[in-house]
PDB file of N, CA and C in Angstrom:
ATOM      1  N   UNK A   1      10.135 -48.300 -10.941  1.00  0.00           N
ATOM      2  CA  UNK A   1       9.439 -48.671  -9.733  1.00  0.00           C
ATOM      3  C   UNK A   1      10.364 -48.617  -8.515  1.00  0.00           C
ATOM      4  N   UNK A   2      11.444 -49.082  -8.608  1.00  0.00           N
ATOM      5  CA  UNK A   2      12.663 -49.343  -7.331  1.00  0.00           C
ATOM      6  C   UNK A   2      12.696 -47.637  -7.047  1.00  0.00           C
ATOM      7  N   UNK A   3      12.943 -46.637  -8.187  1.00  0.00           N
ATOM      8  CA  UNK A   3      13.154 -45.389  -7.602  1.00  0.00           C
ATOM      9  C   UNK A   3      11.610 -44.742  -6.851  1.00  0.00           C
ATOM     10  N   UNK A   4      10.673 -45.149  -6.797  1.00  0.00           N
ATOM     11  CA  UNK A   4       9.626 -44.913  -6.145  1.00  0.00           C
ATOM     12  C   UNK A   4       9.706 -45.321  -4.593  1.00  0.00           C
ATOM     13  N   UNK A   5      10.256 -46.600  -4.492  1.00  0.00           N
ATOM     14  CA  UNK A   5      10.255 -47.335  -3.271  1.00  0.00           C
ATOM     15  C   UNK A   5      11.569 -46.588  -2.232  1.00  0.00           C
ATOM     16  N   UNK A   6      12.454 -46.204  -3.037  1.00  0.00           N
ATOM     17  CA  UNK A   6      13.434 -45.032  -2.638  1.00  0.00           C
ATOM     18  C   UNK A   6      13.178 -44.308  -1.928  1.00  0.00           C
ATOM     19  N   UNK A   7      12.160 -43.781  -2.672  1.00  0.00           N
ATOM     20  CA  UNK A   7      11.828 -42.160  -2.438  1.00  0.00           C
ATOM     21  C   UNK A   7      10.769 -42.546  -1.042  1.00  0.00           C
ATOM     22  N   UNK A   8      10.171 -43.612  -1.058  1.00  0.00           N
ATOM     23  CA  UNK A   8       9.056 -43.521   0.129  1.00  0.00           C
ATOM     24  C   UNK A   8      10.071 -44.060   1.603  1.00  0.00           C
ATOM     25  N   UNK A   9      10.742 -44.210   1.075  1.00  0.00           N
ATOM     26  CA  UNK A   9      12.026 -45.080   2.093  1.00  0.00           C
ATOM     27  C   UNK A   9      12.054 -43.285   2.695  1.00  0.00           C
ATOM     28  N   UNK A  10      12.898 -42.602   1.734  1.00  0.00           N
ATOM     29  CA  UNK A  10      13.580 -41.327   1.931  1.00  0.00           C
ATOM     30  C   UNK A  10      12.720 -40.363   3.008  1.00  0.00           C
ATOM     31  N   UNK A  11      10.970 -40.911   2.808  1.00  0.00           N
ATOM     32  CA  UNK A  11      10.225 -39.567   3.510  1.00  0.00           C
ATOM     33  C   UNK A  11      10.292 -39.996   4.610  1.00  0.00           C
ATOM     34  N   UNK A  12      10.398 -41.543   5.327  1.00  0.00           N
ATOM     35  CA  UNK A  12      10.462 -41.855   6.534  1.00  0.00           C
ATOM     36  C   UNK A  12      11.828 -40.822   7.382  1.00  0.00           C
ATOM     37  N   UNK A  13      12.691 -40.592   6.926  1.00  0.00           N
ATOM     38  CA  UNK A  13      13.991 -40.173   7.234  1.00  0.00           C
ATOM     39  C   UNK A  13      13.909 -38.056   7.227  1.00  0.00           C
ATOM     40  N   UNK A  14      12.568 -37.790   6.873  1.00  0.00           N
ATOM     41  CA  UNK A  14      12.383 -36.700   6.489  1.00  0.00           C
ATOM     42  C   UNK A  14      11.847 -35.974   7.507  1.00  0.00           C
ATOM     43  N   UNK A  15      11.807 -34.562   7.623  1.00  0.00           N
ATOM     44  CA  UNK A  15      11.084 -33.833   8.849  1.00  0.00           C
ATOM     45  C   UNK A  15      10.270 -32.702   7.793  1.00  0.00           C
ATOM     46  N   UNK A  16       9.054 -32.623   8.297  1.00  0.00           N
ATOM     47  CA  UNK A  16       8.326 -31.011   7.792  1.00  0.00           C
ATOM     48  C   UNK A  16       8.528 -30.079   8.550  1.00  0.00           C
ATOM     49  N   UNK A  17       9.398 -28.907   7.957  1.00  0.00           N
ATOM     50  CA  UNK A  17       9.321 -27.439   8.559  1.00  0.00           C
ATOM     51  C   UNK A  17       7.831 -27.419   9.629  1.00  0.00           C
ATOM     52  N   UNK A  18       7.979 -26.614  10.460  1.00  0.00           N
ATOM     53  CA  UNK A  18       7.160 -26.075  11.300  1.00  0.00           C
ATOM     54  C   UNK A  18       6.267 -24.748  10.088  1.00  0.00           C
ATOM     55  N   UNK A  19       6.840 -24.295   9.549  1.00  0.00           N
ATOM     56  CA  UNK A  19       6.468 -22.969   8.799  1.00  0.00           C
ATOM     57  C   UNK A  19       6.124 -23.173   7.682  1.00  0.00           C
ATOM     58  N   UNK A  20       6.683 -24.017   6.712  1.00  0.00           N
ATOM     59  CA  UNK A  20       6.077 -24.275   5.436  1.00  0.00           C
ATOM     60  C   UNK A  20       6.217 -25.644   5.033  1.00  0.00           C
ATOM     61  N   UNK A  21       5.485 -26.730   5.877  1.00  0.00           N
ATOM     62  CA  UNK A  21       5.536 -27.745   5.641  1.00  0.00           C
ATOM     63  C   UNK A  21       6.475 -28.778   4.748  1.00  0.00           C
ATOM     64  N   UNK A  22       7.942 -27.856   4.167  1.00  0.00           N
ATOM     65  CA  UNK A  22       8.702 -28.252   3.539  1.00  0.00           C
ATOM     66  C   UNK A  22       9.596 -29.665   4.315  1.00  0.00           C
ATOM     67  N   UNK A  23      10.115 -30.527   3.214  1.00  0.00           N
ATOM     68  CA  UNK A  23      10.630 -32.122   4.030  1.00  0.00           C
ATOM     69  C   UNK A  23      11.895 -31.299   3.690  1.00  0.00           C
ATOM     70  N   UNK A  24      12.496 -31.967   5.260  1.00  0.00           N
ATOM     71  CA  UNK A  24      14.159 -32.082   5.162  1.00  0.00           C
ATOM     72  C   UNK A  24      14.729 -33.270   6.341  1.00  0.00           C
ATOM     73  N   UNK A  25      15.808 -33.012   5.666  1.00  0.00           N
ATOM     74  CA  UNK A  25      16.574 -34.359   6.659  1.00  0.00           C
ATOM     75  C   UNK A  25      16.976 -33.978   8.252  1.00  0.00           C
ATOM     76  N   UNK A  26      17.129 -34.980   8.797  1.00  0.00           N
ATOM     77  CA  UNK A  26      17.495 -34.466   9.772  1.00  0.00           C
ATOM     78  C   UNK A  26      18.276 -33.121   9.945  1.00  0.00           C
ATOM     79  N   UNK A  27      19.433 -33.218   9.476  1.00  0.00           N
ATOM     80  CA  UNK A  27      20.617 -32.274   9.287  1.00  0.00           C
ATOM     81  C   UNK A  27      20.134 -30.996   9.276  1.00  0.00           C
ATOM     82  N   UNK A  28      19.081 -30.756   7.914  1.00  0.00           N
ATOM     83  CA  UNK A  28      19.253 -29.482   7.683  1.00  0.00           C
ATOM     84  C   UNK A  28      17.756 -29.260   8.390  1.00  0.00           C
ATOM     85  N   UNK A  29      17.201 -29.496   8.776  1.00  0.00           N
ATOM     86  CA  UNK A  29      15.481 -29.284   9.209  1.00  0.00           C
ATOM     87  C   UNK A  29      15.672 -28.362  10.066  1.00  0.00           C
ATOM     88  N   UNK A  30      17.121 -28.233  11.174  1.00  0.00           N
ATOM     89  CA  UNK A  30      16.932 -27.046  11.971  1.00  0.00           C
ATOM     90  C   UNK A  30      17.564 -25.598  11.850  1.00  0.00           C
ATOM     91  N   UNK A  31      18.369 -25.731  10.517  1.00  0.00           N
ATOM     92  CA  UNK A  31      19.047 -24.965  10.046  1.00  0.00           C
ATOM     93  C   UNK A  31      17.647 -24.182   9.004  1.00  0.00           C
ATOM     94  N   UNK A  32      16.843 -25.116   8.212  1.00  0.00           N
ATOM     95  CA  UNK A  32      15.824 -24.775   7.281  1.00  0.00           C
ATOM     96  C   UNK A  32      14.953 -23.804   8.498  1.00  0.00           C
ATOM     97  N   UNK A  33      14.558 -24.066   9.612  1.00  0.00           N
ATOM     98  CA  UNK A  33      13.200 -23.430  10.637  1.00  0.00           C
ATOM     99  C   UNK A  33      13.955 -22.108  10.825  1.00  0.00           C
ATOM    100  N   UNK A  34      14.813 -22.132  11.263  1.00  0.00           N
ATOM    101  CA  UNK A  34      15.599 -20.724  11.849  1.00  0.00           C
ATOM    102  C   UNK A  34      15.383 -19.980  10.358  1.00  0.00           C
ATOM    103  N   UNK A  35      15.870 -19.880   9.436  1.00  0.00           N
ATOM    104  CA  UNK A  35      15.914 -19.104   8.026  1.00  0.00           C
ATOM    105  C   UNK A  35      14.240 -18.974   7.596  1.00  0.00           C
ATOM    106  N   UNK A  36      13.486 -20.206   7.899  1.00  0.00           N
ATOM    107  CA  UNK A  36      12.779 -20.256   7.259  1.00  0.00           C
ATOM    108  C   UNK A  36      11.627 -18.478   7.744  1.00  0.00           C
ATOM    109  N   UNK A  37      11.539 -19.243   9.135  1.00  0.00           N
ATOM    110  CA  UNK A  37      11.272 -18.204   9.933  1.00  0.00           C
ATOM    111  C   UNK A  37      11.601 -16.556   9.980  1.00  0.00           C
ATOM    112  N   UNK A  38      12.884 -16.539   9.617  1.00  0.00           N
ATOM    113  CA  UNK A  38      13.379 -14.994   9.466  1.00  0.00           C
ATOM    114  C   UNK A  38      13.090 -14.467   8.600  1.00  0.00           C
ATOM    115  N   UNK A  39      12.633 -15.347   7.225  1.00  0.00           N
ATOM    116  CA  UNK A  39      12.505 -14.857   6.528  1.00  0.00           C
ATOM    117  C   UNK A  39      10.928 -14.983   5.685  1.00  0.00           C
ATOM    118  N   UNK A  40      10.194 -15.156   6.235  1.00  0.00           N
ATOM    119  CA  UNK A  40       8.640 -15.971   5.873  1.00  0.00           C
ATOM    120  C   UNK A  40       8.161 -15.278   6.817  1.00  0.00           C
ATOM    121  N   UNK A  41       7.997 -15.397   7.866  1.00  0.00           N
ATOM    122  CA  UNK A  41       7.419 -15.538   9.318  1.00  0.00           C
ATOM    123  C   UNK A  41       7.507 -14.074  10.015  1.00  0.00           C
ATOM    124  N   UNK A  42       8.497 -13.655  10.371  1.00  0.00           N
ATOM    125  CA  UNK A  42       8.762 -12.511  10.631  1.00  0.00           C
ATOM    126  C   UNK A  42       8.583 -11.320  10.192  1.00  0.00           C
ATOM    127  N   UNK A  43       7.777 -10.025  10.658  1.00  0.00           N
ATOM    128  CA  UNK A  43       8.069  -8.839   9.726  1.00  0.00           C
ATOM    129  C   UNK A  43       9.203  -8.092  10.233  1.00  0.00           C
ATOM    130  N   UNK A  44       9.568  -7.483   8.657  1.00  0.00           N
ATOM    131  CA  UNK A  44      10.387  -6.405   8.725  1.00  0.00           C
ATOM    132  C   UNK A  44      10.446  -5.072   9.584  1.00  0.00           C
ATOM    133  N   UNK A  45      11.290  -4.724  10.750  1.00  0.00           N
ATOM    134  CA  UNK A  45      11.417  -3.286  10.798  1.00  0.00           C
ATOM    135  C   UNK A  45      10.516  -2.402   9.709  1.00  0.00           C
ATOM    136  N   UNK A  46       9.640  -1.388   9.853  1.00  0.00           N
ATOM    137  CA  UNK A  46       9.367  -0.684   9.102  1.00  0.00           C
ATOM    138  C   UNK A  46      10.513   0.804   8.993  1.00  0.00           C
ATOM    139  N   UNK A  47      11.028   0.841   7.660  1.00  0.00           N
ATOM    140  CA  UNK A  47      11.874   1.623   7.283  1.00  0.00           C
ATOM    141  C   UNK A  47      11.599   3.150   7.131  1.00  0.00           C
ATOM    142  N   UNK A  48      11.988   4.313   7.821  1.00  0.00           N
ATOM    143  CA  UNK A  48      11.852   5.869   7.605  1.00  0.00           C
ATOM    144  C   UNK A  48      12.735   6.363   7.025  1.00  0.00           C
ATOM    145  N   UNK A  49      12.701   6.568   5.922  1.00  0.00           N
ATOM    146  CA  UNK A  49      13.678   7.471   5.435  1.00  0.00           C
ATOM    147  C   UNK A  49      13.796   8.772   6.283  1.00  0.00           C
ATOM    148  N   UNK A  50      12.390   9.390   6.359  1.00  0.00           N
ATOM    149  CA  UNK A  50      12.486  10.833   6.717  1.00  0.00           C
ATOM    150  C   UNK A  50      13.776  10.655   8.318  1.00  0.00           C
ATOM    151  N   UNK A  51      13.519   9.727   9.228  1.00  0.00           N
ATOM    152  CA  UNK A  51      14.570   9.882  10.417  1.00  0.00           C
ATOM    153  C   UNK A  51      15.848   9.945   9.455  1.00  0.00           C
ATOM    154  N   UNK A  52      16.199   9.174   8.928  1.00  0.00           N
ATOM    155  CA  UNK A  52      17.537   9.175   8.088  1.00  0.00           C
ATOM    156  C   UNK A  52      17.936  10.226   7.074  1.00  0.00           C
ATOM    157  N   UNK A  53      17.172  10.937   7.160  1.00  0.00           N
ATOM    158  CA  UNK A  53      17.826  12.119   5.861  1.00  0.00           C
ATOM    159  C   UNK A  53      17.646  13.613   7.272  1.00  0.00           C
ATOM    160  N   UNK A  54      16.575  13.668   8.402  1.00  0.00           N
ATOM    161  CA  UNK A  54      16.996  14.652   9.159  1.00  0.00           C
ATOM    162  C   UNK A  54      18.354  14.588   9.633  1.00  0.00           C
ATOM    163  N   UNK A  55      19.131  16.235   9.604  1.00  0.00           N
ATOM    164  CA  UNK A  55      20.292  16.186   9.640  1.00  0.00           C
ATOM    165  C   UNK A  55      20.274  16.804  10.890  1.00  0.00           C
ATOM    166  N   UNK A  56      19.601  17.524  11.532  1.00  0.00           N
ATOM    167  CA  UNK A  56      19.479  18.466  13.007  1.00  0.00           C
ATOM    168  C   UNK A  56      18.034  18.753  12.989  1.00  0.00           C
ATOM    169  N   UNK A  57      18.229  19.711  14.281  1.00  0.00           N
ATOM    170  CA  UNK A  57      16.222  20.246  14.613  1.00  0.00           C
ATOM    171  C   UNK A  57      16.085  21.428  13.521  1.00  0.00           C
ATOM    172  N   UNK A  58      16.910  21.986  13.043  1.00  0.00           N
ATOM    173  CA  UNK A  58      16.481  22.974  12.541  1.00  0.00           C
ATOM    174  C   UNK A  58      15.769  22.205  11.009  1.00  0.00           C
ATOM    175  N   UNK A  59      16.636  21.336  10.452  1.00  0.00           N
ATOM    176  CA  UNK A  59      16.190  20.703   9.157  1.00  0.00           C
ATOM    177  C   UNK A  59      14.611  19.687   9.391  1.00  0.00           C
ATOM    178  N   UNK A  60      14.569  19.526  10.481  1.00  0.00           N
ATOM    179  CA  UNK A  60      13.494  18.934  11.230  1.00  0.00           C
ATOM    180  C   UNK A  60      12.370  19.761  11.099  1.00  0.00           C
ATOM    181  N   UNK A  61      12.551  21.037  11.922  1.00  0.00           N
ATOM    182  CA  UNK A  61      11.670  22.105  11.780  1.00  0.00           C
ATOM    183  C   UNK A  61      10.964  22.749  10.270  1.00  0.00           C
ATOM    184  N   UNK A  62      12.207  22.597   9.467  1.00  0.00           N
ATOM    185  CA  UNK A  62      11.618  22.816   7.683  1.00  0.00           C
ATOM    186  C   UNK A  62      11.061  21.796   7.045  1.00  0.00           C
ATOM    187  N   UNK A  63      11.140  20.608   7.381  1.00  0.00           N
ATOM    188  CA  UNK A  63      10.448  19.515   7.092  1.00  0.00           C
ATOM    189  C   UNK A  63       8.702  19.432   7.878  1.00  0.00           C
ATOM    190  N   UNK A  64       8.783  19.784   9.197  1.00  0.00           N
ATOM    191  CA  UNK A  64       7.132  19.633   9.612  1.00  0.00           C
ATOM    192  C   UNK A  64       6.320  21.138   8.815  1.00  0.00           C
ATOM    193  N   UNK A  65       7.840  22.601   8.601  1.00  0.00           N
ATOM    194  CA  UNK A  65       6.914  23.254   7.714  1.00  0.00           C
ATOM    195  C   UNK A  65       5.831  23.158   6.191  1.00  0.00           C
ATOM    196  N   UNK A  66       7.021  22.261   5.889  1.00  0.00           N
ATOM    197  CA  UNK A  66       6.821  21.634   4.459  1.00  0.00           C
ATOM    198  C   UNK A  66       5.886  21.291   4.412  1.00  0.00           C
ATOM    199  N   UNK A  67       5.425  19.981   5.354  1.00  0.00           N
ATOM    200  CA  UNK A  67       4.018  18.988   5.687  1.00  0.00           C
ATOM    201  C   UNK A  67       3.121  19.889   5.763  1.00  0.00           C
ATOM    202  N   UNK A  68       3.049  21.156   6.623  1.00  0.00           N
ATOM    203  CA  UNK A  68       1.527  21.824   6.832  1.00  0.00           C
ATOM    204  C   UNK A  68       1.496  22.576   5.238  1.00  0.00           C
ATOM    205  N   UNK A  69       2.279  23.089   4.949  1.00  0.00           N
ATOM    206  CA  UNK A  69       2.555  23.452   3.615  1.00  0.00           C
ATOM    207  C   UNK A  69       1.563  22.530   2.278  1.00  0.00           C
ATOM    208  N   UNK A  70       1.641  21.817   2.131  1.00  0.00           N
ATOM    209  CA  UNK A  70       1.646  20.577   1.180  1.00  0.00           C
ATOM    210  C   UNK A  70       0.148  20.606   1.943  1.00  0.00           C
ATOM    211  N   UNK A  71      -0.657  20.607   3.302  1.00  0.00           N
ATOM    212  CA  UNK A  71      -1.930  20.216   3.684  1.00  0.00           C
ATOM    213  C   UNK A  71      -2.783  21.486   3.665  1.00  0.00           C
ATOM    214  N   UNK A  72      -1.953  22.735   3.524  1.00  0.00           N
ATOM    215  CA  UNK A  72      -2.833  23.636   3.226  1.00  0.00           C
ATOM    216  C   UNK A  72      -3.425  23.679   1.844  1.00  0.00           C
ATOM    217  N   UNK A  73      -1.998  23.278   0.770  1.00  0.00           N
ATOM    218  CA  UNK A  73      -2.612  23.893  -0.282  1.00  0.00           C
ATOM    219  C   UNK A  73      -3.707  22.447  -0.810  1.00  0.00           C
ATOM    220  N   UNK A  74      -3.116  21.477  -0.455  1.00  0.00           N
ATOM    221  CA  UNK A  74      -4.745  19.963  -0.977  1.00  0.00           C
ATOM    222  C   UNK A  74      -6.084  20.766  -0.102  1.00  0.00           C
ATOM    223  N   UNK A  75      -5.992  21.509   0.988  1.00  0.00           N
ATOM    224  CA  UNK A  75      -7.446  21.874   1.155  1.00  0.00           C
ATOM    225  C   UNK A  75      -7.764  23.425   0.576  1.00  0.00           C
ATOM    226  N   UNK A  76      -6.983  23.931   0.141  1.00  0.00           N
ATOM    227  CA  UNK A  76      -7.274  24.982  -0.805  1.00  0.00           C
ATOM    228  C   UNK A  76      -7.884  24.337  -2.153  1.00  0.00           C
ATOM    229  N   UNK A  77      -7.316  23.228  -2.702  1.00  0.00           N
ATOM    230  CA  UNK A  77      -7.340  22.755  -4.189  1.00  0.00           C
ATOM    231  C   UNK A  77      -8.708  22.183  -3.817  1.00  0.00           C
ATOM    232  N   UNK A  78      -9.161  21.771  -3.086  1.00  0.00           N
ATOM    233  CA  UNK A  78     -10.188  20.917  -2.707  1.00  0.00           C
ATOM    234  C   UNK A  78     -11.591  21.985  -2.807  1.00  0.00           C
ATOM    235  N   UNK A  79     -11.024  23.232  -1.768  1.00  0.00           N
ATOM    236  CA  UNK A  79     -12.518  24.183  -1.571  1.00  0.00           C
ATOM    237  C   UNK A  79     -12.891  24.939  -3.401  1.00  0.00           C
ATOM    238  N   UNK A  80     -11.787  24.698  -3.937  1.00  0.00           N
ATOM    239  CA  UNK A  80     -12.098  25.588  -5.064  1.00  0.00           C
ATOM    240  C   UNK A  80     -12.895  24.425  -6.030  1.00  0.00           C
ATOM    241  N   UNK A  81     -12.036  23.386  -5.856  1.00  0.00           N
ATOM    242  CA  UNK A  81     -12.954  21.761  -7.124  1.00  0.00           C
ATOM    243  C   UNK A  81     -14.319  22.075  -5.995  1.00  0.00           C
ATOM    244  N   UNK A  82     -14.662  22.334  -5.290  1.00  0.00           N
ATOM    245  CA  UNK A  82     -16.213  22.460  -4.270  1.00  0.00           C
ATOM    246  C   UNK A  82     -16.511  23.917  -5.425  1.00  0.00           C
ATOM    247  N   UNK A  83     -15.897  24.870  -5.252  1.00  0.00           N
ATOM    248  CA  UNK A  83     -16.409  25.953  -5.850  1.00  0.00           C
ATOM    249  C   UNK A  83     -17.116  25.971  -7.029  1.00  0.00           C
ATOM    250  N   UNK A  84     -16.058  25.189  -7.563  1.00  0.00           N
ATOM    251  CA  UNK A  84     -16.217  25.254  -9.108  1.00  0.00           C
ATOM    252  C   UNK A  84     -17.703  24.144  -9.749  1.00  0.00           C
ATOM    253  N   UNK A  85     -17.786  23.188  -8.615  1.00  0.00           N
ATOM    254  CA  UNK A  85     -19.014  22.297  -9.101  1.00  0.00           C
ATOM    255  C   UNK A  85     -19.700  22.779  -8.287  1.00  0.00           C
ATOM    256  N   UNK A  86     -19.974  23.856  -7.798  1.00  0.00           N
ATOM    257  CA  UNK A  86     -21.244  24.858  -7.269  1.00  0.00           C
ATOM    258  C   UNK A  86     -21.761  25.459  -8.164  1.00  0.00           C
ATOM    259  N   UNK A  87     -20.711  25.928  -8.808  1.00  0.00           N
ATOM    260  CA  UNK A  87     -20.794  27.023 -10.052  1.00  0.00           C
ATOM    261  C   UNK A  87     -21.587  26.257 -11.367  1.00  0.00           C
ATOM    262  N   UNK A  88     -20.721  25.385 -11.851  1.00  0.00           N
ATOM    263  CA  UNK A  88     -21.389  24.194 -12.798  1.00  0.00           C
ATOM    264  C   UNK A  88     -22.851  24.089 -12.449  1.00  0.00           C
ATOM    265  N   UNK A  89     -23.292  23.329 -11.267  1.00  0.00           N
ATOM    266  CA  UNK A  89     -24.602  23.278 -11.154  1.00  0.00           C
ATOM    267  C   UNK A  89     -25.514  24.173 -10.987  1.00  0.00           C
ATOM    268  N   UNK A  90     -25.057  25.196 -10.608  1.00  0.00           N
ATOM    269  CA  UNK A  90     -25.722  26.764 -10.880  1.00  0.00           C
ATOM    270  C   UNK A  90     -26.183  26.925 -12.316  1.00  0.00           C
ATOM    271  N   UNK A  91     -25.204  26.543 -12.722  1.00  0.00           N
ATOM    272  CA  UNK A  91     -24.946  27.178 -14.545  1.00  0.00           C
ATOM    273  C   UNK A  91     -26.000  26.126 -15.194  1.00  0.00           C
ATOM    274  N   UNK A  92     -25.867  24.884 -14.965  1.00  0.00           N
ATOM    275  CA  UNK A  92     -26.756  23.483 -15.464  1.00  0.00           C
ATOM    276  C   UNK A  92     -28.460  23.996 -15.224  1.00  0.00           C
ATOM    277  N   UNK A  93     -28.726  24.275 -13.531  1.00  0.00           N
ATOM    278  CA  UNK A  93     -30.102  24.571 -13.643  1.00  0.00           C
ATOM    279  C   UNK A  93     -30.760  26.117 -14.070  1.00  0.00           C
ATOM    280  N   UNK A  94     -29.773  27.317 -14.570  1.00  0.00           N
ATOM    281  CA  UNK A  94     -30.222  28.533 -14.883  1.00  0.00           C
ATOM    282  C   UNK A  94     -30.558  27.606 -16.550  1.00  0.00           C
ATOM    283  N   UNK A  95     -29.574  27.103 -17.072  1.00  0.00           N
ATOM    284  CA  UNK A  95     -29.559  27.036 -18.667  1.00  0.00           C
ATOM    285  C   UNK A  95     -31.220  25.849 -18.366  1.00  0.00           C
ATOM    286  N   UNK A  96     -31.574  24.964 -17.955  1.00  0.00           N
ATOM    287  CA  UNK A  96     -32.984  24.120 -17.938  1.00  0.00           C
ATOM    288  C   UNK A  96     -33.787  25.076 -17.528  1.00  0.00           C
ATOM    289  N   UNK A  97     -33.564  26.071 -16.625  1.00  0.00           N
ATOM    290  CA  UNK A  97     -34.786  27.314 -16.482  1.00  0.00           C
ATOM    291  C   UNK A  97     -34.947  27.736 -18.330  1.00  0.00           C
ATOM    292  N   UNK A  98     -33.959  27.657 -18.597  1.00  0.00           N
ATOM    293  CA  UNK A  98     -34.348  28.993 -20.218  1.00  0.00           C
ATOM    294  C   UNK A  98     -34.856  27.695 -21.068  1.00  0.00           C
ATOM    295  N   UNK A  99     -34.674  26.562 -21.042  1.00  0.00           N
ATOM    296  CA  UNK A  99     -35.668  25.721 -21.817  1.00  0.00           C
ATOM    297  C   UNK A  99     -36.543  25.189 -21.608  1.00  0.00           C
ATOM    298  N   UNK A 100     -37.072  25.363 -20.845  1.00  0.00           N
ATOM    299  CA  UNK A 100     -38.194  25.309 -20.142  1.00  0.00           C
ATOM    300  C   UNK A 100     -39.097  26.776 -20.539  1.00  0.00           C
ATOM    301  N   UNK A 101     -38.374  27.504 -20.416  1.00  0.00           N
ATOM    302  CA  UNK A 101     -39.412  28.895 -21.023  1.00  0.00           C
ATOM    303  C   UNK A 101     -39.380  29.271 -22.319  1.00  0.00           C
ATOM    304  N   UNK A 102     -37.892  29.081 -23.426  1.00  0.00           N
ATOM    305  CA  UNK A 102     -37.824  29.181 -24.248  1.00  0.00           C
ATOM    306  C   UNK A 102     -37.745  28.358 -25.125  1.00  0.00           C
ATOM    307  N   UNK A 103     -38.233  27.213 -25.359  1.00  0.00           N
ATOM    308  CA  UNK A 103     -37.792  25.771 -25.440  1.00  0.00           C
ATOM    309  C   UNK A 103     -37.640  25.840 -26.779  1.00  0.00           C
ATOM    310  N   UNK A 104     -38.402  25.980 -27.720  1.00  0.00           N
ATOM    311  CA  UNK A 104     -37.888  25.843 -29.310  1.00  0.00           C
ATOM    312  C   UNK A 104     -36.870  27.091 -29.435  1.00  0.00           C
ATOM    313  N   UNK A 105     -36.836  28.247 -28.777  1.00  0.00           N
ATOM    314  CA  UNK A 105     -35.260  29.421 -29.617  1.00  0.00           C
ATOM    315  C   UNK A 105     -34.276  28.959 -28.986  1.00  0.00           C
ATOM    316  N   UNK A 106     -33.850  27.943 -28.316  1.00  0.00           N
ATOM    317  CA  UNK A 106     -32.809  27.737 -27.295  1.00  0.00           C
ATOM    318  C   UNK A 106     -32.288  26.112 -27.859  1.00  0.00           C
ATOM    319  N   UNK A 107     -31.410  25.826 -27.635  1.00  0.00           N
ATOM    320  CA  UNK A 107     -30.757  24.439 -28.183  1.00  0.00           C
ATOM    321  C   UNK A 107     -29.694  23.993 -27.294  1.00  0.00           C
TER     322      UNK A 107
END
């Protein structure tokens, strides 16, 4: 029981973070907000590799080739998966035309 009465003694003497309602003592409560903050609170710089690995304009220049590169061929890959389920459903309603006319020689 005495260590209960302690402890309620202790919260009088206590401060809550601004940021995560955490108790601290005087001492450290303003040392806890500054950290707490930098590191909770704050976002990060967002990080580019790509600035950090260009070495000049010319390596610059083979890199935006690359990109159109890489966007031609996803819309090439794209018109042909279009092609190809044109084709499929072509193929789906010729084969229900022939059972429909041929319905028992056909399976």
């Amino acid at each position: 029981m005495r260590n209960l009465e302690i402890e309620d003694n202790d919260d009088q003497d206590k401060y809550s973070c601004r940021h995560c309602n955490r108790m601290f003592n005087e001492e450290a409560i303003d040392k806890h907000e500054k950290i707490c903050k930098k590191i909770f609170i704050d976002e990060r710089k967002k990080f580019d590799i790509k600035k950090k690995r260009i070495l000049d304009s010319e390596h610059a220049m083979l890199m935006r080739k690359n990109e159109k590169d890489v966007k031609k061929e996803k819309a090439i890959a794209a018109a042909a998966a279009a092609k190809k389920s044109k084709w499929k459903k072509q193929s789906e309603e010729f084969r229900q035309m022939l059972r429909g006319k041929f319905g028992k020689l056909i399976k």
